[in-house]
C-alpha atoms as a PDB file:
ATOM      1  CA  UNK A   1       0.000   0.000   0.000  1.00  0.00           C
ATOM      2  CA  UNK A   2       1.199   3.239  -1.066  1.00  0.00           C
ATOM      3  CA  UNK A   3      -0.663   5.558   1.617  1.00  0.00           C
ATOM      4  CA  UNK A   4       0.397   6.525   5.014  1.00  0.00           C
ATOM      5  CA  UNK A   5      -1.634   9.233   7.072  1.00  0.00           C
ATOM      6  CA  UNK A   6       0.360  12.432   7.475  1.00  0.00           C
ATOM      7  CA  UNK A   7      -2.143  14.432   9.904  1.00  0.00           C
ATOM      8  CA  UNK A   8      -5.475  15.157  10.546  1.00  0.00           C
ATOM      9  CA  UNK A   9      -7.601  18.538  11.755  1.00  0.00           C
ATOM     10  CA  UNK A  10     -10.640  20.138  12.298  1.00  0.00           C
ATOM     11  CA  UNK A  11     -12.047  22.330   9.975  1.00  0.00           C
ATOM     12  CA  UNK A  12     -15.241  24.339   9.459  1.00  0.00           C
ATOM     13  CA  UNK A  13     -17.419  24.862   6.472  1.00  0.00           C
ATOM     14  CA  UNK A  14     -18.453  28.238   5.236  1.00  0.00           C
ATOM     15  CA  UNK A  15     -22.283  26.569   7.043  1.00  0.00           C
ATOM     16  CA  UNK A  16     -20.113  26.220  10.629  1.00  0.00           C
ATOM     17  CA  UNK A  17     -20.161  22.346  10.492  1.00  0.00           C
ATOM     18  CA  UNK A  18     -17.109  20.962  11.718  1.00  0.00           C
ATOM     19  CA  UNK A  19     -15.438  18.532   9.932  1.00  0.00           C
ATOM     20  CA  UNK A  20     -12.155  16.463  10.021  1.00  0.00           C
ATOM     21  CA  UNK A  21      -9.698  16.932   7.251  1.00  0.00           C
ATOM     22  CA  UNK A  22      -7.478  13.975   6.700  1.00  0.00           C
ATOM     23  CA  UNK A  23      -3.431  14.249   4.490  1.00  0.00           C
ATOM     24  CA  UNK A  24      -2.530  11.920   3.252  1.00  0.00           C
ATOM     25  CA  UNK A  25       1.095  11.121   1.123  1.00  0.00           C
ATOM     26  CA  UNK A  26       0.771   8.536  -1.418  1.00  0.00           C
ATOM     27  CA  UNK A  27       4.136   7.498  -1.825  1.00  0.00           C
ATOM     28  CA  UNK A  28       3.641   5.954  -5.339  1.00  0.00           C
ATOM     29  CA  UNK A  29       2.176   8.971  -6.884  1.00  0.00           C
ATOM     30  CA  UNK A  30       4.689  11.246  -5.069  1.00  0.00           C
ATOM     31  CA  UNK A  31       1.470  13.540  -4.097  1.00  0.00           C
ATOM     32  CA  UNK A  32      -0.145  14.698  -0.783  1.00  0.00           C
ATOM     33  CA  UNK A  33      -3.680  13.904  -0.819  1.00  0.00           C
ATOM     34  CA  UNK A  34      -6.507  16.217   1.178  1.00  0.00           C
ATOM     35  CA  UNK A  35      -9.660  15.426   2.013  1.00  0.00           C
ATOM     36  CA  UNK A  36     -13.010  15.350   4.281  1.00  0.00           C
ATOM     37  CA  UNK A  37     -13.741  12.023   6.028  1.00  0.00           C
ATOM     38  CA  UNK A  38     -17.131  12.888   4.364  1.00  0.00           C
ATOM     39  CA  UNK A  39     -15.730  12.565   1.189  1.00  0.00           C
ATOM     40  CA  UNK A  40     -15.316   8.609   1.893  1.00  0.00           C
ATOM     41  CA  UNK A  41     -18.897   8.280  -0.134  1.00  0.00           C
ATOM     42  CA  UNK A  42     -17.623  10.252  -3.123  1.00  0.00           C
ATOM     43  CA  UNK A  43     -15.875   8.810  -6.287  1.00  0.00           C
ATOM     44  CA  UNK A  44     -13.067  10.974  -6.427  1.00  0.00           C
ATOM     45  CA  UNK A  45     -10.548   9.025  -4.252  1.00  0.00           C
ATOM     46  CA  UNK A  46      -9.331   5.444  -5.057  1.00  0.00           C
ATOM     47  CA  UNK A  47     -10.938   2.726  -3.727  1.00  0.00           C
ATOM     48  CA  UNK A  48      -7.398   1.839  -2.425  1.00  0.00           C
ATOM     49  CA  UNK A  49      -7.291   4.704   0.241  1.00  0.00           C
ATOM     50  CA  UNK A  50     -10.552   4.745   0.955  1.00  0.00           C
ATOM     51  CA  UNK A  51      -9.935   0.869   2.297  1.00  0.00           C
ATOM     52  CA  UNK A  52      -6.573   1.984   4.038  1.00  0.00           C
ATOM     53  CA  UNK A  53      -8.607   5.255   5.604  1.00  0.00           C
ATOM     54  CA  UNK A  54     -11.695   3.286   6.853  1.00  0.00           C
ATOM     55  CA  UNK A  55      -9.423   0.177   8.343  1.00  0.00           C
ATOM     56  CA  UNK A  56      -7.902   3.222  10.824  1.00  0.00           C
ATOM     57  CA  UNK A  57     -11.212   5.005  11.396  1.00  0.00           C
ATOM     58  CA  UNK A  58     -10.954   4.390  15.204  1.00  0.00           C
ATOM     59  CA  UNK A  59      -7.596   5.624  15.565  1.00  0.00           C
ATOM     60  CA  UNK A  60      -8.478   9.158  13.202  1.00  0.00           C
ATOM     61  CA  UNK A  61     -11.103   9.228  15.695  1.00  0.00           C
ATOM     62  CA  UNK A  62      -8.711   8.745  19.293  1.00  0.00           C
ATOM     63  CA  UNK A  63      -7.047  12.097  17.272  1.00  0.00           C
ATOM     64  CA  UNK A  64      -3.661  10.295  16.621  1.00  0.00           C
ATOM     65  CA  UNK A  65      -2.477  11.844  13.961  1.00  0.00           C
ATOM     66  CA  UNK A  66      -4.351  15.020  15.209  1.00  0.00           C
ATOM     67  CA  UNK A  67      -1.848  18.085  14.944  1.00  0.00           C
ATOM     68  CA  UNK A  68      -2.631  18.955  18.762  1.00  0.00           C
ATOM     69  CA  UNK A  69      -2.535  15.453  19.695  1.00  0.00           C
ATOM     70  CA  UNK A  70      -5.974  16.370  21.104  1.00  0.00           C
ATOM     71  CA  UNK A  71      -8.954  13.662  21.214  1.00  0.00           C
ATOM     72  CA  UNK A  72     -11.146  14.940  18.194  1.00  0.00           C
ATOM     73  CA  UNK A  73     -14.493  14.033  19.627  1.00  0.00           C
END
C-alpha cells in the first residue's frame, strides 16, 4: 500500500459544520492527498485509500495523527 496518514484537523465549512480533514502522502504517486472524512462516499478518491482510511477510522477518531494530539471528539 502506497498511503500513510500524514495528519489530521478540524475544519469548518463556510455553514459552521465541523469537519475532520485527513493528508494523506501517497508514496507511489509522489502527491499529498486532502480530504473530508465525508468525502469517503464520493468517487473521487481510489478505492485503495478509501480501504486503508476506513481500516484506521478508530484511531483518526482517538485524534492520533491530530496536529494537537488532542482527542477529536
Amino acid at each position: 500500500m502506497s498511503y500513510r496518514i500524514m495528519l489530521t484537523r478540524k475544519v469548518t465549512d463556510l455553514k459552521g459544520n465541523l469537519r475532520i480533514q485527513v493528508q494523506v502522502m501517497d508514496s507511489k504517486a509522489a502527491r499529498i492527498i486532502h480530504f473530508t472524512l465525508d468525502e469517503l462516499e464520493k468517487d473521487e478518491l481510489p478505492d485503495e485509500l478509501k480501504v486503508y482510511i476506513r481500516g484506521i477510522l478508530p484511531e483518526i477518531a482517538e485524534g492520533r495523527w491530530h496536529y494537537s494530539r488532542n482527542r477529536l471528539k
